[in-house]
C-alpha atoms as a PDB file:
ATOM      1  CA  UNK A   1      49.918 -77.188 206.418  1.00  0.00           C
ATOM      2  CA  UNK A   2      51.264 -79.623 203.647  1.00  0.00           C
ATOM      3  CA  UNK A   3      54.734 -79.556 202.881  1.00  0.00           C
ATOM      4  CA  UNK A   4      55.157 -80.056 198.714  1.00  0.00           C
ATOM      5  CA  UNK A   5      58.136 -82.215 197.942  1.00  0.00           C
ATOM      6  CA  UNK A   6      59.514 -81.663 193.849  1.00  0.00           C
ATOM      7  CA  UNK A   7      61.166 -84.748 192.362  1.00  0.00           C
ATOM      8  CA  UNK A   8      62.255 -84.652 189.443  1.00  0.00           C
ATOM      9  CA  UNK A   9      62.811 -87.950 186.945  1.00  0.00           C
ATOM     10  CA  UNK A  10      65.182 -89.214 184.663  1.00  0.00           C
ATOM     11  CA  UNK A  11      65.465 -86.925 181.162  1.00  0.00           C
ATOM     12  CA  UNK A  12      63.724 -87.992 177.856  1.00  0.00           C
ATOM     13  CA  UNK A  13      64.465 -87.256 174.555  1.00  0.00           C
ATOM     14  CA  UNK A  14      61.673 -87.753 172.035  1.00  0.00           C
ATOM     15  CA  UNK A  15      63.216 -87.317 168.676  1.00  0.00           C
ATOM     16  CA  UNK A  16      60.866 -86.984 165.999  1.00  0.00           C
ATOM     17  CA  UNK A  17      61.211 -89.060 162.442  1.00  0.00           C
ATOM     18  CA  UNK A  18      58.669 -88.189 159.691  1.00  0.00           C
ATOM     19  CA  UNK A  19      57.346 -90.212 156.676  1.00  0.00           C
ATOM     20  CA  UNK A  20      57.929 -89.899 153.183  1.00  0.00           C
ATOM     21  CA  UNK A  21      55.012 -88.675 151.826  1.00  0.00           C
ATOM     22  CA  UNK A  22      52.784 -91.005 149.342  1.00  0.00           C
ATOM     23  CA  UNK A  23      52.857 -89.043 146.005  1.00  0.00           C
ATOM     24  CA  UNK A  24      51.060 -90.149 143.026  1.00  0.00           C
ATOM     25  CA  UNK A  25      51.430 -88.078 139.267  1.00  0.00           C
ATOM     26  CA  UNK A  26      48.659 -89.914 137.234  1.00  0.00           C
ATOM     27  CA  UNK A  27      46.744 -89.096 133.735  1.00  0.00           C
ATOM     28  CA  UNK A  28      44.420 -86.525 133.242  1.00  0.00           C
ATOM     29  CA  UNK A  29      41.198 -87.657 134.731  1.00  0.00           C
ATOM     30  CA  UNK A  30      38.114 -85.749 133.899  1.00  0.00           C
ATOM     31  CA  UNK A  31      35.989 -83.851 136.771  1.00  0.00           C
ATOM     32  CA  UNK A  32      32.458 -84.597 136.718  1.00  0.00           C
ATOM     33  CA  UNK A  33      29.982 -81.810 136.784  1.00  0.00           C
ATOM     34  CA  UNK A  34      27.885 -83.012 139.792  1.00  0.00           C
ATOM     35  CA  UNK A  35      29.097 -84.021 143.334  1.00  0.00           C
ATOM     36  CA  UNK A  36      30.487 -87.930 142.470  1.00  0.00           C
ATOM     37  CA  UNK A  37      29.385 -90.720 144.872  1.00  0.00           C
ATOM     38  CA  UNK A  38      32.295 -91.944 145.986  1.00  0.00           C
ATOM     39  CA  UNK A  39      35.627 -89.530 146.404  1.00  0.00           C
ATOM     40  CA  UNK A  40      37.968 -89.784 143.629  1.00  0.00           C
ATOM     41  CA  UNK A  41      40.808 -91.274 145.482  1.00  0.00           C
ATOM     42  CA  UNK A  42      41.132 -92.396 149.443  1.00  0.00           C
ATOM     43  CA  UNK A  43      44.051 -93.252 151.661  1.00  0.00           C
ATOM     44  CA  UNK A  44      43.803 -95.519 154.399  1.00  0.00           C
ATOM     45  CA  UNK A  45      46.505 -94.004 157.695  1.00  0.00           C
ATOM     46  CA  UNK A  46      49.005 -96.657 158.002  1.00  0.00           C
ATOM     47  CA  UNK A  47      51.211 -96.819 160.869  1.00  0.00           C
ATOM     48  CA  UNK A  48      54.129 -95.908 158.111  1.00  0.00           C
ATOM     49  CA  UNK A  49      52.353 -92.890 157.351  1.00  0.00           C
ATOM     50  CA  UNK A  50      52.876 -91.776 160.877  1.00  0.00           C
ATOM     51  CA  UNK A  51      55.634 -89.924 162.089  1.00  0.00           C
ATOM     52  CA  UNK A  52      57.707 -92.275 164.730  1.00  0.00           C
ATOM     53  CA  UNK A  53      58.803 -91.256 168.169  1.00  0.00           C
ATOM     54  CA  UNK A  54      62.144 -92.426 169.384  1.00  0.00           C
ATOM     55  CA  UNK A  55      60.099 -92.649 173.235  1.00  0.00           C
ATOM     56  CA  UNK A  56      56.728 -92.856 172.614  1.00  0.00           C
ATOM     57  CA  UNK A  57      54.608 -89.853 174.285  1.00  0.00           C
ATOM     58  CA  UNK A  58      52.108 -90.446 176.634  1.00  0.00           C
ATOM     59  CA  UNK A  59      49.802 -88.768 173.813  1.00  0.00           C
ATOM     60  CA  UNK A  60      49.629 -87.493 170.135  1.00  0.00           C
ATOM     61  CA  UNK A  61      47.260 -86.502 167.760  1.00  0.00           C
ATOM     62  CA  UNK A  62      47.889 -86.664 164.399  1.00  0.00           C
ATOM     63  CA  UNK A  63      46.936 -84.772 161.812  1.00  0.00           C
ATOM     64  CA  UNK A  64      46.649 -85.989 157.991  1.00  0.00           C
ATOM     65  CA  UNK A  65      47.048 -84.018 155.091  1.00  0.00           C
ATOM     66  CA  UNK A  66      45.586 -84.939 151.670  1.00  0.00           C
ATOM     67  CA  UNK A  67      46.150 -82.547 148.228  1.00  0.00           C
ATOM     68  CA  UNK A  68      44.473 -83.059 145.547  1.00  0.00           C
ATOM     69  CA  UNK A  69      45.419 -81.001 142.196  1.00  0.00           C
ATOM     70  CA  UNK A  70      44.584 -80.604 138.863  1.00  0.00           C
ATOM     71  CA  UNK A  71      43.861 -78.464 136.315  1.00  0.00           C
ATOM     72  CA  UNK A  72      40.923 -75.392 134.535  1.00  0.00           C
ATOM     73  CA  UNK A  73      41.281 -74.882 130.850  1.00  0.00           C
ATOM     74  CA  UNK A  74      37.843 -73.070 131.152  1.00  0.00           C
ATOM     75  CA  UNK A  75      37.501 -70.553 134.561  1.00  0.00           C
ATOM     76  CA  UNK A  76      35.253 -72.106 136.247  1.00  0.00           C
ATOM     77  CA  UNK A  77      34.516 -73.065 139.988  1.00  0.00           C
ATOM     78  CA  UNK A  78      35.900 -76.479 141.708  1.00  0.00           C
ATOM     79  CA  UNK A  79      33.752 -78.151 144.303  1.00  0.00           C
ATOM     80  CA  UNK A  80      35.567 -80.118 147.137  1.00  0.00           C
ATOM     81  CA  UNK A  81      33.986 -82.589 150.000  1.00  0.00           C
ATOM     82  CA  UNK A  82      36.748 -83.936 152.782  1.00  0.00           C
ATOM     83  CA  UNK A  83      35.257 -87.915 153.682  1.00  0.00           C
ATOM     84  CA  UNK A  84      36.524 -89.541 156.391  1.00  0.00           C
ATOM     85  CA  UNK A  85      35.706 -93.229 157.286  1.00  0.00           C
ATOM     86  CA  UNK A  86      32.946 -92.112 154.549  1.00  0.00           C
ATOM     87  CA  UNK A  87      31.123 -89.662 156.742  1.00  0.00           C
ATOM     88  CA  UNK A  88      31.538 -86.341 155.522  1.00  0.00           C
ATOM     89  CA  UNK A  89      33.955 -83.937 157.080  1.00  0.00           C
ATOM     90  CA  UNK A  90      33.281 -80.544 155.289  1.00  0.00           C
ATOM     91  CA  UNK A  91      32.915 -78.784 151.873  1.00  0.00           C
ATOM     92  CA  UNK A  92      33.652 -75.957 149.854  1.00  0.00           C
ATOM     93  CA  UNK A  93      34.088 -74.028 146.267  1.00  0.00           C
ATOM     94  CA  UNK A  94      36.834 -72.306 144.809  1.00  0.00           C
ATOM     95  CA  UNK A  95      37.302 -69.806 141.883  1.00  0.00           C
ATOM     96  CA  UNK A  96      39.821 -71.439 139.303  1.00  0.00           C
ATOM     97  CA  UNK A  97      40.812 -69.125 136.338  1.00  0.00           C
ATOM     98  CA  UNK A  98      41.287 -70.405 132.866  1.00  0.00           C
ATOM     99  CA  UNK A  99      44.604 -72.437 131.846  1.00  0.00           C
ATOM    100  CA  UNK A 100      45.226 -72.406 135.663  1.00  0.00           C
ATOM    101  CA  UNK A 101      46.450 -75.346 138.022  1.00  0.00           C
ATOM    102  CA  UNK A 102      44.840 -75.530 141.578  1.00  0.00           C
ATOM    103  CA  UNK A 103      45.567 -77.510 144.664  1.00  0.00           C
ATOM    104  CA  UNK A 104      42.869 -78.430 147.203  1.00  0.00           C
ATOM    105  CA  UNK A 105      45.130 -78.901 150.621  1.00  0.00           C
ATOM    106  CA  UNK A 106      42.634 -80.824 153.253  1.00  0.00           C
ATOM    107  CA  UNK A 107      43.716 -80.863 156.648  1.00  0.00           C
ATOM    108  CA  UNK A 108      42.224 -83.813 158.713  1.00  0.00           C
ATOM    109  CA  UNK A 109      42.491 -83.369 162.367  1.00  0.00           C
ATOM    110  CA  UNK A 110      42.778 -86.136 164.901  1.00  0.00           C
ATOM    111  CA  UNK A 111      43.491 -89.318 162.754  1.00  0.00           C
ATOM    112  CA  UNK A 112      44.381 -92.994 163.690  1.00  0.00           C
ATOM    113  CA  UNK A 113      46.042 -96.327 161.610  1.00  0.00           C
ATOM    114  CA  UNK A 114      42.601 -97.863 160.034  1.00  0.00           C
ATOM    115  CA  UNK A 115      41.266 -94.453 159.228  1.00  0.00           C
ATOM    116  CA  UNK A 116      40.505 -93.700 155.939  1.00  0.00           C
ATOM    117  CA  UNK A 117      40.490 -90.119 154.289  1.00  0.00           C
ATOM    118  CA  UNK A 118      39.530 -88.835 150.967  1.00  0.00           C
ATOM    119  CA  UNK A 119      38.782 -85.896 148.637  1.00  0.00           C
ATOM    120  CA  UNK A 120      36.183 -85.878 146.237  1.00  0.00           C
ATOM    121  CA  UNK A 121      35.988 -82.795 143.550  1.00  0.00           C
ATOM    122  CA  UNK A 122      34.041 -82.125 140.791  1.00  0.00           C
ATOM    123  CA  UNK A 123      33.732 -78.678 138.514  1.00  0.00           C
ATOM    124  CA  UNK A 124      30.790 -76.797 136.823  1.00  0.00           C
ATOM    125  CA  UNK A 125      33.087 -76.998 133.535  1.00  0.00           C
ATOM    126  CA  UNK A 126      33.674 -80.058 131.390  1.00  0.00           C
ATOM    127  CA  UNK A 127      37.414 -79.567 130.790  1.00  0.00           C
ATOM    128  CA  UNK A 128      38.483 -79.632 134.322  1.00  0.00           C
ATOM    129  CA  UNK A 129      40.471 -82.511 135.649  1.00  0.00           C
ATOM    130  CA  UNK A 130      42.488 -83.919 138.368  1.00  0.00           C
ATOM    131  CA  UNK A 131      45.546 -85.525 138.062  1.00  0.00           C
ATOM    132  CA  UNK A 132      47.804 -85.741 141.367  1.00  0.00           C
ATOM    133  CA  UNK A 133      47.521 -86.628 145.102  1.00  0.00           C
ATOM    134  CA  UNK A 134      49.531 -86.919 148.179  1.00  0.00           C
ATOM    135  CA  UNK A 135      49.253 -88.078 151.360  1.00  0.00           C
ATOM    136  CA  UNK A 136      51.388 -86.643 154.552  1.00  0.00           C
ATOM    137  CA  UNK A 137      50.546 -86.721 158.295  1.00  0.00           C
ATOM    138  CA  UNK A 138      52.144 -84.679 161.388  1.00  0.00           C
ATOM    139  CA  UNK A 139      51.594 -84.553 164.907  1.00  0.00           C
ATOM    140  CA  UNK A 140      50.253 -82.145 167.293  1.00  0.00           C
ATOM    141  CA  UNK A 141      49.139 -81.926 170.703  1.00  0.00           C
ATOM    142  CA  UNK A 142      52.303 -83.448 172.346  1.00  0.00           C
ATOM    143  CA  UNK A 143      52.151 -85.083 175.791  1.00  0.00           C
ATOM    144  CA  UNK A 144      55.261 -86.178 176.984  1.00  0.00           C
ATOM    145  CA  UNK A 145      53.924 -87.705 179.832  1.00  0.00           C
ATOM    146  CA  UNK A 146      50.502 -87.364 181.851  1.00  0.00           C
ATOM    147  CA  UNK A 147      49.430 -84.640 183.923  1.00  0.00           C
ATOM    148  CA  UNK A 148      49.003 -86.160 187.070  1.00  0.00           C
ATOM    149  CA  UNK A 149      45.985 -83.890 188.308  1.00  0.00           C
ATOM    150  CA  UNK A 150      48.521 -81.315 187.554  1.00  0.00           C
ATOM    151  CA  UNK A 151      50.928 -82.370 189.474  1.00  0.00           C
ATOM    152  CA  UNK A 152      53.624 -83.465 186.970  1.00  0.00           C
ATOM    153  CA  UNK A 153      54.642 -81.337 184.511  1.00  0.00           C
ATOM    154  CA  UNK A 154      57.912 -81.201 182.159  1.00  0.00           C
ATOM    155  CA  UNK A 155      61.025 -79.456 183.678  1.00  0.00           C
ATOM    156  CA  UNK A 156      64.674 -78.865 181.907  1.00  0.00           C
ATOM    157  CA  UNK A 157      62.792 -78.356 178.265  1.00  0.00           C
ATOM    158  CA  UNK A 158      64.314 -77.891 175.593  1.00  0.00           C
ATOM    159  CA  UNK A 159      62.951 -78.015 172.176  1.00  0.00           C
ATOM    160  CA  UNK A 160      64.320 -77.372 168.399  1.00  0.00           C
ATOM    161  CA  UNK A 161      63.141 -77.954 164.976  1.00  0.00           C
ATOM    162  CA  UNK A 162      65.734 -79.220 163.331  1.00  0.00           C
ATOM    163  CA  UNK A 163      69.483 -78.749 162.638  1.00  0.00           C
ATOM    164  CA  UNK A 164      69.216 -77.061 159.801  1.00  0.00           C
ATOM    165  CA  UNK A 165      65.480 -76.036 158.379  1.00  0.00           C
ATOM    166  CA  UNK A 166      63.785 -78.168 156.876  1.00  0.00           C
ATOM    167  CA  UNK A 167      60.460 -77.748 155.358  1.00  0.00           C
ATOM    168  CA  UNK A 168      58.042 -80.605 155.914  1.00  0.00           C
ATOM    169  CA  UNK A 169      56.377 -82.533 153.714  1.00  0.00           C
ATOM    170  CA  UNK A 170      58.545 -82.589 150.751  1.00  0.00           C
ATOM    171  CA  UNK A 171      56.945 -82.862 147.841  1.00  0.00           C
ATOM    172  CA  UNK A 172      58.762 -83.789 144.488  1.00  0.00           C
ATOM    173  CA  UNK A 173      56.323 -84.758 141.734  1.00  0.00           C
ATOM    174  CA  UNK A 174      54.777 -82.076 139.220  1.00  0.00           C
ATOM    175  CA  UNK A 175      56.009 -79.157 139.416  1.00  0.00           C
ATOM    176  CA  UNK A 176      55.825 -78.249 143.571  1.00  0.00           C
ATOM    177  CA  UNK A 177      55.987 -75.184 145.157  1.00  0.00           C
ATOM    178  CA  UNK A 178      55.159 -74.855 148.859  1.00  0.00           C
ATOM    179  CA  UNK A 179      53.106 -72.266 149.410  1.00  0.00           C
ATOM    180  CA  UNK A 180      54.240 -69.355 151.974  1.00  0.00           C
ATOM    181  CA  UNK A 181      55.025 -71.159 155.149  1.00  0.00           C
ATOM    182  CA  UNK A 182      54.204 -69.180 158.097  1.00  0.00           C
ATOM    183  CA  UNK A 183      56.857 -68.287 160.166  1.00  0.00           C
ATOM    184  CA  UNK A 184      56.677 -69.141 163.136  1.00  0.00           C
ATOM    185  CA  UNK A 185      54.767 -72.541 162.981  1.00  0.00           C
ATOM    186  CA  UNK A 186      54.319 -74.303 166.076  1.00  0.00           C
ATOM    187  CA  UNK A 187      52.504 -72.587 168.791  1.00  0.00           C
ATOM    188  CA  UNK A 188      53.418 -73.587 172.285  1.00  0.00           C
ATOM    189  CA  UNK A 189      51.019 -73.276 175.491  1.00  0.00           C
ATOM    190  CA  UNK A 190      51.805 -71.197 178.161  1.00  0.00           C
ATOM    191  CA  UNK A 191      49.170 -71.438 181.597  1.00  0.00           C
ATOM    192  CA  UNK A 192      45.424 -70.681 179.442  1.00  0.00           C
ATOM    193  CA  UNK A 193      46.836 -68.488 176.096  1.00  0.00           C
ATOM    194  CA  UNK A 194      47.382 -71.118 173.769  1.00  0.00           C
ATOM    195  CA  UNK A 195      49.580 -68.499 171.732  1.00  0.00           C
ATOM    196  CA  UNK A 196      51.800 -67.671 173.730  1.00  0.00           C
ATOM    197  CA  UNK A 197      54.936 -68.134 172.237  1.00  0.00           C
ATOM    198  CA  UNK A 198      56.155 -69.822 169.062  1.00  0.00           C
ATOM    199  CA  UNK A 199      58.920 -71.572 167.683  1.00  0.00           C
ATOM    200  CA  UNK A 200      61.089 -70.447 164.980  1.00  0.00           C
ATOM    201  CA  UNK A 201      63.017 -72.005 162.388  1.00  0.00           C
ATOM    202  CA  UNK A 202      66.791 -72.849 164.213  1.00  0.00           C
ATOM    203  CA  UNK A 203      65.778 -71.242 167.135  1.00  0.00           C
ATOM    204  CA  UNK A 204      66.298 -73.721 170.742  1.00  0.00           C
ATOM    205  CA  UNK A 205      63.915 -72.693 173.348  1.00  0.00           C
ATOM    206  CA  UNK A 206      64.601 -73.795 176.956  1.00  0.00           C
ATOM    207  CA  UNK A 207      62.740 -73.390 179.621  1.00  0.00           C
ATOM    208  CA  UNK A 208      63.178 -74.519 183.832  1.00  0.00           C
ATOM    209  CA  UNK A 209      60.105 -75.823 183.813  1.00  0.00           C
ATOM    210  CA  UNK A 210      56.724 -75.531 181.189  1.00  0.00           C
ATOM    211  CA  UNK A 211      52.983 -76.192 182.394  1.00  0.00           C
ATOM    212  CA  UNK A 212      51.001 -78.719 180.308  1.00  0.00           C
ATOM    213  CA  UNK A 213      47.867 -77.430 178.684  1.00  0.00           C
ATOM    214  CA  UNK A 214      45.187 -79.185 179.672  1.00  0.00           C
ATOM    215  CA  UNK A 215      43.993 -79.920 175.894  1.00  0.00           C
ATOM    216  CA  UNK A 216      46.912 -79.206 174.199  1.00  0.00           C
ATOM    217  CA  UNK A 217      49.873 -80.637 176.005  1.00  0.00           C
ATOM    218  CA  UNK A 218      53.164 -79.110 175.090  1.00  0.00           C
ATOM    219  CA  UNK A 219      52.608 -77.871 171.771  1.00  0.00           C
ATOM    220  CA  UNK A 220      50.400 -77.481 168.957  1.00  0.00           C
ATOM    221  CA  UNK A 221      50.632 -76.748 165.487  1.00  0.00           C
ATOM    222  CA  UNK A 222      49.168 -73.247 165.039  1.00  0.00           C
ATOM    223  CA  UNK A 223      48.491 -73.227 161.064  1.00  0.00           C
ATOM    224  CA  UNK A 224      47.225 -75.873 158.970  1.00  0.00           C
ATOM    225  CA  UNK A 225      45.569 -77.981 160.463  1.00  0.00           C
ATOM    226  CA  UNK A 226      44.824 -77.361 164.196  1.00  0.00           C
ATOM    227  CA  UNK A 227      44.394 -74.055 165.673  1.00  0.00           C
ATOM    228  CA  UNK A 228      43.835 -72.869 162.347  1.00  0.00           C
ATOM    229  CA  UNK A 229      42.300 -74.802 159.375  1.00  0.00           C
ATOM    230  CA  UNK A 230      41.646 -78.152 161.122  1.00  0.00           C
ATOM    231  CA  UNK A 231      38.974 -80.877 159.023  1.00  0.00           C
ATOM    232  CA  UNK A 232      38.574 -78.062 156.607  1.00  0.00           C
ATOM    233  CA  UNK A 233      40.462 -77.043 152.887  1.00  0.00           C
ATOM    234  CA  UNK A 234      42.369 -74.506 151.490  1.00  0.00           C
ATOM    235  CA  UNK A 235      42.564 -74.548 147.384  1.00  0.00           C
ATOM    236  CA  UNK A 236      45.845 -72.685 146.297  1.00  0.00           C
ATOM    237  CA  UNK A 237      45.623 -72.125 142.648  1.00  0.00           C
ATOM    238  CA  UNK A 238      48.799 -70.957 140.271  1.00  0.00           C
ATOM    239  CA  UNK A 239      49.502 -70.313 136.165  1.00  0.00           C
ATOM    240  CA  UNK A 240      52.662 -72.234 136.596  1.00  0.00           C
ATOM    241  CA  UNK A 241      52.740 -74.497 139.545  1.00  0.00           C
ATOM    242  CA  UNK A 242      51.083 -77.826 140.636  1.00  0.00           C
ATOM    243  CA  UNK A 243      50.733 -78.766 143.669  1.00  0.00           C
ATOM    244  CA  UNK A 244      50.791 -75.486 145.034  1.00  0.00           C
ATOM    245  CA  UNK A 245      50.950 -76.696 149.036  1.00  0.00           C
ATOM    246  CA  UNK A 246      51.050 -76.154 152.950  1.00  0.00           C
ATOM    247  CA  UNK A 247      53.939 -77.032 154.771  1.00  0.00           C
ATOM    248  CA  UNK A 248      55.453 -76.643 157.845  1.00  0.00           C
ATOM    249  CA  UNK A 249      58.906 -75.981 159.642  1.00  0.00           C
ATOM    250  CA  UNK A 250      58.378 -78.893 162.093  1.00  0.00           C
ATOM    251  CA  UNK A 251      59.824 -79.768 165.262  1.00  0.00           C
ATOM    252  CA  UNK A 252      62.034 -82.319 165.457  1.00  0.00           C
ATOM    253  CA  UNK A 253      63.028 -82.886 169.077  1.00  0.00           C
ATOM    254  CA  UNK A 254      61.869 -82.546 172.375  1.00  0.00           C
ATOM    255  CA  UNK A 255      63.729 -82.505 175.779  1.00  0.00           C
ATOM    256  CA  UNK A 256      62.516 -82.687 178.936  1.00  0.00           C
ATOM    257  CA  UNK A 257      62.003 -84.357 182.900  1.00  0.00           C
ATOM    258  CA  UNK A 258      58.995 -85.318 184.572  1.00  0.00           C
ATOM    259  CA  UNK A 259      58.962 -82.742 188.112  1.00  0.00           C
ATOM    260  CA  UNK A 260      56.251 -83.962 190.236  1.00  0.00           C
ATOM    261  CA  UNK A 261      54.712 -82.216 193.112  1.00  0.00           C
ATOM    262  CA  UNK A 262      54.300 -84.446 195.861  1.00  0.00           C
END
């Protein structure tokens, strides 16, 4: 019979820091009536668009967010294709009434630095146009460290959003309104439910030990943009507001020790 031995390591804090957001307000641009060649604008991931990890995890996926907004004078339907690395990623329509802003939020799952992610849009009126975009990416899928064939997994957790909440990304230009945040936001793994629990806004979960999801390490983000709307769009329209967006109350911090079965 084999005896199993528990160590347990030294205690990490990964601390979360998040980008500013790249924001553009520009003029009034026109929507073409057919599907245009080439997307309308494009980022290319930097590592500054990345959130940074105090301790780096043993893996991360990331997940970019691009809006696009603009405006109907005449109700009308908007066409949207997510491109990434100019493959296409998916596409969609949305109903936009008359005099009415709308933002298309397009969640791209799984990016790295050197990708590069775009929106293009187009309406079956001639006085539709675009006029703003934004850029903001968020991870998901948190390893702290690897499995080990299972036989390592985090011990002495302890996780938090954030001191006070904070709604990520910020977004400033237009006129912004985020766009009912879910509460909670962060869905955490527990053995093979992948919903088991989630994390609120100033709550502090702790836990003696937490297994590792195979797929989905510690944590994923449940809405917008993983287990719900990933590499697909949302379009939020609004008589008033512009961009009309998806955010997030975000983690912030995790705490934890590598226990390993021997």
């Amino acid at each position: 019979m084999t005896r199993l031995i528990p160590s347990i390591g030294s205690k990490k804090i990964f601390t979360i820091t998040y980008a500013t957001p790249q924001e553009s307000l520009l003029t009034p641009t026109t929507l073409p009536t057919t599907e245009p060649t080439d997307p309308q604008f494009t980022y290319t991931i930097a590592n500054s668009d990345l959130p940074v990890f105090s301790i780096k995890p043993f893996s991360v996926k990331y997940i970019a967010c691009v809006y696009g907004a603009g405006k109907f004078v005449t109700a009308g339907t908007l066409s949207w294709r997510m491109v990434k690395n100019g493959a296409s990623v998916a596409t969609g329509t949305a109903s936009v009434a008359a005099n009415t802003y709308y933002t298309v939020n397009a969640f791209f799952l799984d990016v790295v630095a050197g990708d590069v992610v775009g929106l293009k849009l187009w309406s079956n009126q001639t006085d539709s146009n675009w006029d703003y975009k934004a850029l903001f990416c968020y991870p998901t899928r948190f390893f702290p460290f690897p499995l080990l064939n299972y036989k390592q997994i985090p011990a002495s957790v302890r996780i938090w959003n954030s001191d006070s909440p904070t709604l990520y990304p910020t977004l400033t230009l237009g006129n912004p309104t985020p766009w009912v945040p879910y509460y909670p936001w962060c869905g955490f793994i527990q053995n093979s439910d992948s919903r088991a629990w989630y994390i609120g806004i100033t709550y502090t979960y702790t836990f003696d030990y937490y297994p590792l999801h195979a797929t989905y390490g510690l944590y994923r983000i449940w809405y917008h943009g993983d287990a719900n709307n990933a590499n697909t769009a949302s379009v939020q329209t609004d008589a008033t507001y512009r961009p009309k967006y998806y955010s997030n109350y975000l983690n912030i911090k995790v705490e934890c020790r590598p226990l390993r079965i021997e």
